[in-house]
PDB file of N, CA and C in Angstrom:
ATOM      1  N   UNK A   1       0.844  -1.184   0.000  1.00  0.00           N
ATOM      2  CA  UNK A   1       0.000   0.000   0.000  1.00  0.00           C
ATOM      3  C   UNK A   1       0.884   1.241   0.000  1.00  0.00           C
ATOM      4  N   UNK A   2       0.895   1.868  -0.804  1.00  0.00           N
ATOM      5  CA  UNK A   2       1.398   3.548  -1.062  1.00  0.00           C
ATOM      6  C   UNK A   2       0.952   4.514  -0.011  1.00  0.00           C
ATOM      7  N   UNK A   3       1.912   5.583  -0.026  1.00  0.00           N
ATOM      8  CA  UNK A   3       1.763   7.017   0.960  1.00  0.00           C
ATOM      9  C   UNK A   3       0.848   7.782   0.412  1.00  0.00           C
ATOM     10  N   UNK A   4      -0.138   8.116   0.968  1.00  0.00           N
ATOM     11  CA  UNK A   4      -1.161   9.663   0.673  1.00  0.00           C
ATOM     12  C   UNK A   4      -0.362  10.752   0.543  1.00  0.00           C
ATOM     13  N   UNK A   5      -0.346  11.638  -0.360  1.00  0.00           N
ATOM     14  CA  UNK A   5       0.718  12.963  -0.364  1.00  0.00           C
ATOM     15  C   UNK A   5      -0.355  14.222  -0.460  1.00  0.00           C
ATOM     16  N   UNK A   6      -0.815  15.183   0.022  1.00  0.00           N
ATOM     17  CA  UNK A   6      -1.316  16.398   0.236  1.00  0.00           C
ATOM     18  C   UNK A   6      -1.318  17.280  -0.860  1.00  0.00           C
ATOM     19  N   UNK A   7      -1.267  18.164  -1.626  1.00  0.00           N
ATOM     20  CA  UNK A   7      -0.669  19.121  -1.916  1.00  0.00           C
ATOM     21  C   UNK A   7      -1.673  20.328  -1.746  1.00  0.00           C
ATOM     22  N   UNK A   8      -1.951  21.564  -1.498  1.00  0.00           N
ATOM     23  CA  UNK A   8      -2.562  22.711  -0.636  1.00  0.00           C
ATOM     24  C   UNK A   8      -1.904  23.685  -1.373  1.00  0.00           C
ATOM     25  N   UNK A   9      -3.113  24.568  -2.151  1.00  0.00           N
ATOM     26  CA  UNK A   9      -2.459  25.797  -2.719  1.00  0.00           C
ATOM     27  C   UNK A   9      -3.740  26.775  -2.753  1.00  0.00           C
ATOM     28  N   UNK A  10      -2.780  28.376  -2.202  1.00  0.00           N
ATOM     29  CA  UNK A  10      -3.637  29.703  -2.283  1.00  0.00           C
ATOM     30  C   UNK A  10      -2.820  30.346  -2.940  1.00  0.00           C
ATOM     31  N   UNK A  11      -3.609  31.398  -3.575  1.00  0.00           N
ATOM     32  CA  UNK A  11      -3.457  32.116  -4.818  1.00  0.00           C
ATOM     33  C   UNK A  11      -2.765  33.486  -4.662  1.00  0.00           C
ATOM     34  N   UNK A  12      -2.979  33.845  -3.316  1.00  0.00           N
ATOM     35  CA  UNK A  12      -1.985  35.523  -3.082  1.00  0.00           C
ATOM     36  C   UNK A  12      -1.534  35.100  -1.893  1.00  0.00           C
ATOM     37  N   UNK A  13      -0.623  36.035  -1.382  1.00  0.00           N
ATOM     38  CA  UNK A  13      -0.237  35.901   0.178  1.00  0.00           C
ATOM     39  C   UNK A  13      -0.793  35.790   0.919  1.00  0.00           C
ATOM     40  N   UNK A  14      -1.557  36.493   1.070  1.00  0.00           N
ATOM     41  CA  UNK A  14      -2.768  36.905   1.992  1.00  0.00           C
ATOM     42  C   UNK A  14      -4.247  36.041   1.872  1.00  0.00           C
ATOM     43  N   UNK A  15      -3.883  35.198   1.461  1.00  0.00           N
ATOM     44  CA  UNK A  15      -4.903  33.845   1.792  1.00  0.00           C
ATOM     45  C   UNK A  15      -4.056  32.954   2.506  1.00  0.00           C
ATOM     46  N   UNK A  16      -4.791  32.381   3.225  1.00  0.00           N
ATOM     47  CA  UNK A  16      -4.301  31.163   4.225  1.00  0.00           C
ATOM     48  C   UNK A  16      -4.741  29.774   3.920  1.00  0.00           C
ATOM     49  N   UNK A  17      -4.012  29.002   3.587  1.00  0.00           N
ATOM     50  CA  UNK A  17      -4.018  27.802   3.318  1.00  0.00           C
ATOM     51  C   UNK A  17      -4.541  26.822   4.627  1.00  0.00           C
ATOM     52  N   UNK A  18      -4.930  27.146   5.671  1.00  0.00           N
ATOM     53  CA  UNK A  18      -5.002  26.340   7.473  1.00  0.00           C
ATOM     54  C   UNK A  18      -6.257  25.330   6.769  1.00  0.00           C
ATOM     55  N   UNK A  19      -7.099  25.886   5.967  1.00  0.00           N
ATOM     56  CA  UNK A  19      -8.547  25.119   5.726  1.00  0.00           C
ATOM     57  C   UNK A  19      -8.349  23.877   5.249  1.00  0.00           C
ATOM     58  N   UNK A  20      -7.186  24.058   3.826  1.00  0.00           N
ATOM     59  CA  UNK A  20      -7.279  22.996   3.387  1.00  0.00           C
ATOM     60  C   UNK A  20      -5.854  21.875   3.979  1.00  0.00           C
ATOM     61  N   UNK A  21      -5.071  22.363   4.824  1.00  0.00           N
ATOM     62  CA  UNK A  21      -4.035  21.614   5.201  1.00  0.00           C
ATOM     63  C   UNK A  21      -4.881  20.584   6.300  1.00  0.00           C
ATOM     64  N   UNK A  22      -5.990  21.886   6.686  1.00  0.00           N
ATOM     65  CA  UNK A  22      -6.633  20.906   7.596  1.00  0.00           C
ATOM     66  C   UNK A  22      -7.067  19.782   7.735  1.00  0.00           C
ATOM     67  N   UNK A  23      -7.770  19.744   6.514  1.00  0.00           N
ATOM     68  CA  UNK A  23      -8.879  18.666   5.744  1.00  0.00           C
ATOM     69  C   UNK A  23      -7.939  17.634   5.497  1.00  0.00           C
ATOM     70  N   UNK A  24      -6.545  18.527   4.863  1.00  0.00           N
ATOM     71  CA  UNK A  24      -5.511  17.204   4.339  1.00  0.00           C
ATOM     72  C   UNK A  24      -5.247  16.190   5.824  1.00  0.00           C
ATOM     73  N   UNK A  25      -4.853  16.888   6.694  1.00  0.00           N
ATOM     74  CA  UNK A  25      -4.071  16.201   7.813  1.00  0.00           C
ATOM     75  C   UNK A  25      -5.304  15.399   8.549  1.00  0.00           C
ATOM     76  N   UNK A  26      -6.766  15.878   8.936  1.00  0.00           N
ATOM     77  CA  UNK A  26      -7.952  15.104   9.191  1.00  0.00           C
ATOM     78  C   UNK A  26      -7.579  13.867   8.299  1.00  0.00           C
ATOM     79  N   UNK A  27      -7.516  13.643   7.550  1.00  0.00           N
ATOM     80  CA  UNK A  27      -7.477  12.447   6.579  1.00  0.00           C
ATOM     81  C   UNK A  27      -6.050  11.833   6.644  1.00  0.00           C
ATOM     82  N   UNK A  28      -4.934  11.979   7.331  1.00  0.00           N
ATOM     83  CA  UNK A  28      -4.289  11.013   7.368  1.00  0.00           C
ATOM     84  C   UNK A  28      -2.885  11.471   6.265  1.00  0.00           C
ATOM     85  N   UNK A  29      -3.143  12.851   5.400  1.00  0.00           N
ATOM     86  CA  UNK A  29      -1.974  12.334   4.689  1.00  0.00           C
ATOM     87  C   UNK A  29      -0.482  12.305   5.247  1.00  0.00           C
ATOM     88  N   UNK A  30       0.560  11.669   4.832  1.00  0.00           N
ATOM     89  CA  UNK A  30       1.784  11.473   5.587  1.00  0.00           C
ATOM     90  C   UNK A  30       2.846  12.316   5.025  1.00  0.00           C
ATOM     91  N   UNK A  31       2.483  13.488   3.905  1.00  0.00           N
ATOM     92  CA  UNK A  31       3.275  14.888   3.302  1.00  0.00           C
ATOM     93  C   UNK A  31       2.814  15.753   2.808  1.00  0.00           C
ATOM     94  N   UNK A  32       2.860  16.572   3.202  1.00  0.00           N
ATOM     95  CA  UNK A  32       1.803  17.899   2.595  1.00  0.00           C
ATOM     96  C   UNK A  32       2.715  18.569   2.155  1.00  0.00           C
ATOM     97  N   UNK A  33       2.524  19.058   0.411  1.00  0.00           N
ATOM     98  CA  UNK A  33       3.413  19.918   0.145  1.00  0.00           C
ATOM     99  C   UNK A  33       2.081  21.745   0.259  1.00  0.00           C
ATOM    100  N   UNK A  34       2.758  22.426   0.031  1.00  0.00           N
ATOM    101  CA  UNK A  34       2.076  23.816   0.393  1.00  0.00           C
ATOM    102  C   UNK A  34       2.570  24.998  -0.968  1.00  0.00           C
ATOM    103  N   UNK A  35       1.413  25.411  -1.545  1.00  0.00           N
ATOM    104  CA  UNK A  35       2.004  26.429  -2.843  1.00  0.00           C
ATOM    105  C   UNK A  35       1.128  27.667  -2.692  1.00  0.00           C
ATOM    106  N   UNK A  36       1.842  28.451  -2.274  1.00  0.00           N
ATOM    107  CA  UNK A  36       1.362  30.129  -2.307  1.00  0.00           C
ATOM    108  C   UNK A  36       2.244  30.791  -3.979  1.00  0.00           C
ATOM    109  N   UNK A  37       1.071  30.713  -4.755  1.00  0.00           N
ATOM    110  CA  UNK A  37       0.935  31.075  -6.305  1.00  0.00           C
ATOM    111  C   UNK A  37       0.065  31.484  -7.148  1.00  0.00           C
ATOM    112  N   UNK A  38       0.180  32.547  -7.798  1.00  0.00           N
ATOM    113  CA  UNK A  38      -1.121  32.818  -8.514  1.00  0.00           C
ATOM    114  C   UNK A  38      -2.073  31.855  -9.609  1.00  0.00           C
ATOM    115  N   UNK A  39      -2.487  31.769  -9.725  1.00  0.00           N
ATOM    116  CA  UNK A  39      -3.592  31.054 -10.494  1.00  0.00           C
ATOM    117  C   UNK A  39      -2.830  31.078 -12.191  1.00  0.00           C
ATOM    118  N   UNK A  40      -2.338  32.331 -12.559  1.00  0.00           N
ATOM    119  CA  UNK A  40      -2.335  32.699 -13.442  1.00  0.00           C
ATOM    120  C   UNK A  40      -0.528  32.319 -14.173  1.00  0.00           C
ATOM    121  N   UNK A  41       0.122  31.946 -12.848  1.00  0.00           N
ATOM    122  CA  UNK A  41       1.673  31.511 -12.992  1.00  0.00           C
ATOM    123  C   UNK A  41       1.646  29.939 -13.353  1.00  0.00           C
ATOM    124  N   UNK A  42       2.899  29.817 -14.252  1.00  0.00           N
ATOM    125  CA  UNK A  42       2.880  28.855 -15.019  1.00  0.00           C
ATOM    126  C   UNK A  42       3.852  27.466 -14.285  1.00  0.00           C
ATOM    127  N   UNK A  43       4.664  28.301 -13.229  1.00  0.00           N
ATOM    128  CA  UNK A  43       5.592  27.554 -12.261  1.00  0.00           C
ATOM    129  C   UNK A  43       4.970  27.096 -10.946  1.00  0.00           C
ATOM    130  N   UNK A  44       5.140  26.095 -10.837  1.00  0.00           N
ATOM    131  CA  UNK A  44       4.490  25.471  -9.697  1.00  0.00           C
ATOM    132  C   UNK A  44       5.211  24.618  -8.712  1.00  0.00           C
ATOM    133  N   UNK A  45       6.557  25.122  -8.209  1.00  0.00           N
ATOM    134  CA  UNK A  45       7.623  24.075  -7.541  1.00  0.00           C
ATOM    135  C   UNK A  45       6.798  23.288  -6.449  1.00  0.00           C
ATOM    136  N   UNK A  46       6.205  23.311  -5.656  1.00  0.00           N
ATOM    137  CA  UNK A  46       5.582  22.894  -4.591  1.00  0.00           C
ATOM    138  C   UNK A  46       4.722  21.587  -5.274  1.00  0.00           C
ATOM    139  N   UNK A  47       4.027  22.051  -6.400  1.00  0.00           N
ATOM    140  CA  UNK A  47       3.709  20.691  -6.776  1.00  0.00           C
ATOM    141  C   UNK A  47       4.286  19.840  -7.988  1.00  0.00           C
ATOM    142  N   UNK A  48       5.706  20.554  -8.411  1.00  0.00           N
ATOM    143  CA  UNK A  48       6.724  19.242  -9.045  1.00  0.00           C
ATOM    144  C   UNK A  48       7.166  18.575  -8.002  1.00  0.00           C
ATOM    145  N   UNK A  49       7.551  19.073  -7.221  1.00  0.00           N
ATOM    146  CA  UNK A  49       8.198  18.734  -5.688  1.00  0.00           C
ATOM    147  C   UNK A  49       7.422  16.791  -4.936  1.00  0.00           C
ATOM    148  N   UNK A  50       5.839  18.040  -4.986  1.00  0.00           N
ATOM    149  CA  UNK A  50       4.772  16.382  -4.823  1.00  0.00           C
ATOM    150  C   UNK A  50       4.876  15.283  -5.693  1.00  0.00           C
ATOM    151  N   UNK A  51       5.280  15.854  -6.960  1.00  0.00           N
ATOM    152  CA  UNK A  51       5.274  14.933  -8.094  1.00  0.00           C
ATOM    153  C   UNK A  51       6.014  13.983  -8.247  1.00  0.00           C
ATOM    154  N   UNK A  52       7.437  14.596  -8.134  1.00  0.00           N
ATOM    155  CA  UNK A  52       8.580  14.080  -7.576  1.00  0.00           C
ATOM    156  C   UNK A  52       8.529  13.088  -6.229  1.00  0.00           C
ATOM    157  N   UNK A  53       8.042  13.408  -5.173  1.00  0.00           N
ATOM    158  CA  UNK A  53       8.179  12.829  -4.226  1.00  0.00           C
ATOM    159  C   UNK A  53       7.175  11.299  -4.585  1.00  0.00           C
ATOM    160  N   UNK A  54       6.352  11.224  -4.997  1.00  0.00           N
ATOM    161  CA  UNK A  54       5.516  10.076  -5.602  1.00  0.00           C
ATOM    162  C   UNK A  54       6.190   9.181  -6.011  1.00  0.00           C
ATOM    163  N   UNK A  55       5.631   7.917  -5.462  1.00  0.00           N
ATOM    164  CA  UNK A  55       6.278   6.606  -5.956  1.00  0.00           C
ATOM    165  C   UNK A  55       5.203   5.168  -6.538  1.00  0.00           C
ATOM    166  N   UNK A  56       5.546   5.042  -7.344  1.00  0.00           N
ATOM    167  CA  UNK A  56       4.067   3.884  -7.522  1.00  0.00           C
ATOM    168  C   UNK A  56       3.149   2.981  -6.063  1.00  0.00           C
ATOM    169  N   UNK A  57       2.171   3.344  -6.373  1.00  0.00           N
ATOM    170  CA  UNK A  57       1.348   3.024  -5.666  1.00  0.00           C
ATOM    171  C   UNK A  57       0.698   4.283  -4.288  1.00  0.00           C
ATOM    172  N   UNK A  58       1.239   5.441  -4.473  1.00  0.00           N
ATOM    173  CA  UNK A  58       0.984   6.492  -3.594  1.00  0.00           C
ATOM    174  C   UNK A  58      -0.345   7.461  -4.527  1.00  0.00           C
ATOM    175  N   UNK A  59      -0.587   8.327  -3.613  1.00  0.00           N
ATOM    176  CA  UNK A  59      -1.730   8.755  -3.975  1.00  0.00           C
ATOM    177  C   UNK A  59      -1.647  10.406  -3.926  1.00  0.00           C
ATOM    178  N   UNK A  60      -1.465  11.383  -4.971  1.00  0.00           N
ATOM    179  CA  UNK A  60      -1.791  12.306  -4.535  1.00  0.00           C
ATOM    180  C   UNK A  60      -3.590  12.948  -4.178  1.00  0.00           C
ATOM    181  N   UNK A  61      -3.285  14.214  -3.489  1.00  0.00           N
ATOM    182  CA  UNK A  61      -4.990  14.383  -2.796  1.00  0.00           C
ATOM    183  C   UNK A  61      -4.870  15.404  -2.680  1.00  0.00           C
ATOM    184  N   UNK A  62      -5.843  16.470  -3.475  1.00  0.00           N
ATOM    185  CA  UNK A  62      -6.063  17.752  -3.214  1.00  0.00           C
ATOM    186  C   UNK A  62      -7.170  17.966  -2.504  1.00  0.00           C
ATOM    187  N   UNK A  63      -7.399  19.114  -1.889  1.00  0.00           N
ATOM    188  CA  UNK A  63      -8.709  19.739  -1.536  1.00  0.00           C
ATOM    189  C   UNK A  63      -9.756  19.574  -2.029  1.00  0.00           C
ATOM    190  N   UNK A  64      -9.103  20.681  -3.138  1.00  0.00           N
ATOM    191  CA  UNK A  64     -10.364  20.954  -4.056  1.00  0.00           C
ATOM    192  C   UNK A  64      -9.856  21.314  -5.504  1.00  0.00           C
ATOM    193  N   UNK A  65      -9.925  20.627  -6.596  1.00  0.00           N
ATOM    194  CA  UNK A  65     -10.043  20.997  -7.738  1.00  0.00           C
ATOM    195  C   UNK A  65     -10.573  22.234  -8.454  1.00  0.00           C
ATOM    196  N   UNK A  66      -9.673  23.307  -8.930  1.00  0.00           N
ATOM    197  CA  UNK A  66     -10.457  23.969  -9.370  1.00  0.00           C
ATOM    198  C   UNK A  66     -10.021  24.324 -11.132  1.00  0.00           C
ATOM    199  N   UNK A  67     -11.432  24.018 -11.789  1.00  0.00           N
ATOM    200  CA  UNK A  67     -10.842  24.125 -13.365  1.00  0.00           C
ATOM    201  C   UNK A  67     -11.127  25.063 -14.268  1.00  0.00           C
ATOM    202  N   UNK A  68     -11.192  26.469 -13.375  1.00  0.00           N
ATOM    203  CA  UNK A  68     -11.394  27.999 -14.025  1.00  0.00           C
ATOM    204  C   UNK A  68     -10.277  27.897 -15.420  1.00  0.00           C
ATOM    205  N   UNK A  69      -8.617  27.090 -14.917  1.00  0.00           N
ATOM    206  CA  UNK A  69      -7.858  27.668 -16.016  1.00  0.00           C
ATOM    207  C   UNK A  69      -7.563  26.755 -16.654  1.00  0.00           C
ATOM    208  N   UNK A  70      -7.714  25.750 -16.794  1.00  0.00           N
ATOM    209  CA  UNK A  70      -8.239  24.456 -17.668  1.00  0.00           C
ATOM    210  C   UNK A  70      -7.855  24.930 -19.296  1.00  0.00           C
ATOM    211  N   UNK A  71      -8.796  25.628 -19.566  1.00  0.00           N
ATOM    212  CA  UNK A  71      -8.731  25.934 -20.896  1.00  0.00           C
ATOM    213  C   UNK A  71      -7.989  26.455 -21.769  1.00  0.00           C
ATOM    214  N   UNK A  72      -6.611  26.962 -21.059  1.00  0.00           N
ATOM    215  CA  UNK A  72      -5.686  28.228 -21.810  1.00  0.00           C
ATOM    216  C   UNK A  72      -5.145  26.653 -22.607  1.00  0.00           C
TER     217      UNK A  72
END
């Protein structure tokens, strides 16, 4: 059985990520990565990082999906 991995991202500084780290850690995951980034930026180290850290049979787990930018 594989590791649950987290990953938790807000969009300006001045949002706080506590909601969804919360939800992550309620559930057990065993790494939370954390990305304070705009929506609109194309770099995302925090979640190559998760990506990276993944090994077959692990699971990444977000919050919440959101697919406003889907389309570019």
């Amino acid at each position: 059985m594989g590791t649950s991995v987290g990953y938790a991202r807000v969009s300006t500084l001045d949002q706080k990520p506590e909601l969804q780290l919360d939800a992550l850690k309620t559930n057990g995951r065993a790494k939370l990565f954390v990305e304070r980034a705009s929506g609109a930026k194309e770099e995302r180290p925090q979640l190559l990082a998760a990506l990276h850290y993944l090994r077959p049979g692990d699971t990444l787990v977000v919050w919440k999906l959101d697919t406003g930018s889907l389309g570019r």
